[in-house]
C-alpha atoms as a PDB file:
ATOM      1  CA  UNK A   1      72.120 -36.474  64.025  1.00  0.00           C
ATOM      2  CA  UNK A   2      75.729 -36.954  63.990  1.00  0.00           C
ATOM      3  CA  UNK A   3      77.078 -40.180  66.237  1.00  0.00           C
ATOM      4  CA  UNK A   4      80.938 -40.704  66.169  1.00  0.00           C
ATOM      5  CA  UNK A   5      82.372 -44.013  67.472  1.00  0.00           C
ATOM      6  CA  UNK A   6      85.341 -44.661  69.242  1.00  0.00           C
ATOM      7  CA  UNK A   7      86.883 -48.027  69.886  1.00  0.00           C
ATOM      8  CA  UNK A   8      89.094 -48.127  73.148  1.00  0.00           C
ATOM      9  CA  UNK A   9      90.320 -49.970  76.465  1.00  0.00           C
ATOM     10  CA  UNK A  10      89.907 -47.058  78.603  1.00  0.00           C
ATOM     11  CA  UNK A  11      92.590 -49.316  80.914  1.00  0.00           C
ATOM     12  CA  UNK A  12      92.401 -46.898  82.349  1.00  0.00           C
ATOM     13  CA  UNK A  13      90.372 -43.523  81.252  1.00  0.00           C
ATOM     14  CA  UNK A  14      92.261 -40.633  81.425  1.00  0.00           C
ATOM     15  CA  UNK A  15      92.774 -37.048  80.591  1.00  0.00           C
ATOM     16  CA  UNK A  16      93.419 -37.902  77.116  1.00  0.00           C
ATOM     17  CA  UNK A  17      90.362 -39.693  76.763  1.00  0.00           C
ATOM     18  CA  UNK A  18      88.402 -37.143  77.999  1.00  0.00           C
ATOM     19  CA  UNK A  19      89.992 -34.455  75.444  1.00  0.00           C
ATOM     20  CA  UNK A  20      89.604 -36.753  72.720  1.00  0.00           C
ATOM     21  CA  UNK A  21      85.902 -36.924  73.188  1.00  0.00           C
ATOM     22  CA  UNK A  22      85.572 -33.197  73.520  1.00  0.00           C
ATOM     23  CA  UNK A  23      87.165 -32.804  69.990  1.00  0.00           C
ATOM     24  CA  UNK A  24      85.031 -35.344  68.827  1.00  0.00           C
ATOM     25  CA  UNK A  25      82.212 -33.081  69.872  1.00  0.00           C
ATOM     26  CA  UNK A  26      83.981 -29.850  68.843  1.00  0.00           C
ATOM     27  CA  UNK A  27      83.764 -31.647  65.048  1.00  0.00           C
ATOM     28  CA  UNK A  28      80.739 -31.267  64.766  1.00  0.00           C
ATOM     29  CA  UNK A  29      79.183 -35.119  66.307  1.00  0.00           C
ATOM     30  CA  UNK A  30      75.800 -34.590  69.082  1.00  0.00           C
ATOM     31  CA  UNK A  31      76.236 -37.481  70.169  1.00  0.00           C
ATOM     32  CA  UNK A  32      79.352 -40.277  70.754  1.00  0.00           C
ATOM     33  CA  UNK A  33      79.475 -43.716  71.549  1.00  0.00           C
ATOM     34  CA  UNK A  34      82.260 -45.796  72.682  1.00  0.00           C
ATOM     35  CA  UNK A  35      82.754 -49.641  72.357  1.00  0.00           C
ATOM     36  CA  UNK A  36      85.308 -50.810  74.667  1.00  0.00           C
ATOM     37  CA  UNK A  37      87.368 -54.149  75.246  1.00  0.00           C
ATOM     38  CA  UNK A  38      86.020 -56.278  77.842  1.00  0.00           C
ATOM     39  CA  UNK A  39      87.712 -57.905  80.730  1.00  0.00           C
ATOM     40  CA  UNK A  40      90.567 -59.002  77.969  1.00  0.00           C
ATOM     41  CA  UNK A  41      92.221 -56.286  76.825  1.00  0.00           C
ATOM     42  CA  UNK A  42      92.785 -55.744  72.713  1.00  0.00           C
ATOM     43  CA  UNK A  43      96.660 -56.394  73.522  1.00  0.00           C
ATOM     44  CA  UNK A  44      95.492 -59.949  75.061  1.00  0.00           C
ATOM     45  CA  UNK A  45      96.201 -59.762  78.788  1.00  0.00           C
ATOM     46  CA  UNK A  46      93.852 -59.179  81.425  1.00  0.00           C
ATOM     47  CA  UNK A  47      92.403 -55.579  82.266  1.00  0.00           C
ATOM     48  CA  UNK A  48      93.634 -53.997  85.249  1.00  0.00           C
ATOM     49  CA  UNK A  49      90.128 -52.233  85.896  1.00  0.00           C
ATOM     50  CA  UNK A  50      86.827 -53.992  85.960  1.00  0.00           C
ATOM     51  CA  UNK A  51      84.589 -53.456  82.982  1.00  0.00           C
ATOM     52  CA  UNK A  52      81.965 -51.432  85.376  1.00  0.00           C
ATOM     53  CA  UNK A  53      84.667 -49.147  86.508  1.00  0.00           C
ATOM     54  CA  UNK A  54      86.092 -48.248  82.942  1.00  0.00           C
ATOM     55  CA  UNK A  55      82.712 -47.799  81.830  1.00  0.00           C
ATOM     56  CA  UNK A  56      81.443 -44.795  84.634  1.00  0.00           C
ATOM     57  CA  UNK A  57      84.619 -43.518  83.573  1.00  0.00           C
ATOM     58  CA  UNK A  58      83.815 -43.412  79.957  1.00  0.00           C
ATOM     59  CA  UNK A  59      80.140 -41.905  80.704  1.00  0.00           C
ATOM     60  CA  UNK A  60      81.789 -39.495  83.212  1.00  0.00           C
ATOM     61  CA  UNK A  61      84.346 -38.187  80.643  1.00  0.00           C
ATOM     62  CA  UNK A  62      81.597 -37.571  77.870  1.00  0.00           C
ATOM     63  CA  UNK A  63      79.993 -40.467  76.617  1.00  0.00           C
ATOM     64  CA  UNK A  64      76.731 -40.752  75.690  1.00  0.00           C
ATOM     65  CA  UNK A  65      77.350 -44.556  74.962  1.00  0.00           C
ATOM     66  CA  UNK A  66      79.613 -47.192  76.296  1.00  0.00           C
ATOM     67  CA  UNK A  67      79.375 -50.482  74.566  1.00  0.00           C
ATOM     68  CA  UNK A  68      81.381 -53.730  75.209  1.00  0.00           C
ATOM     69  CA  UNK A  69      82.982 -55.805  73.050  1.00  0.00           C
ATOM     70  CA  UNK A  70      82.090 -59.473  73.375  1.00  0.00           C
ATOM     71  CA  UNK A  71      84.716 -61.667  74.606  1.00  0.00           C
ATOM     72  CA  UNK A  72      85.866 -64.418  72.565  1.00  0.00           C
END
């Protein structure tokens, strides 16, 4: 089986997201897992959507896997 991983904020998920995970499919991967920031963004401030949120989004855009980074 072929798993791809994407790392991401998904602050918020969007269109562009979604397409990106479709290609990711169209390449060839079954299955694709995404590990995203948590409540701190990777740019240091503070995420405008709630971890929970992001993560339906994620799911509901074509991920089989949303993971979450651990805070420092």
């Amino acid at each position: 089986m072929k798993i791809a991983g994407i790392v991401a904020e998904y602050d918020p998920f969007h269109a562009g997201h979604a397409w990106m995970i479709d290609e990711v499919r169209r390449a060839g991967f079954e299955a694709v897992v995404c590990v995203m920031s948590p409540s701190v963004v990777q740019r240091g401030g503070a995420a405008a959507f709630p971890v929970d949120v992001r993560t339906r989004a994620a799911l509901a855009g074509g991920a089989d896997l949303v993971l979450c980074l651990p805070a420092p």
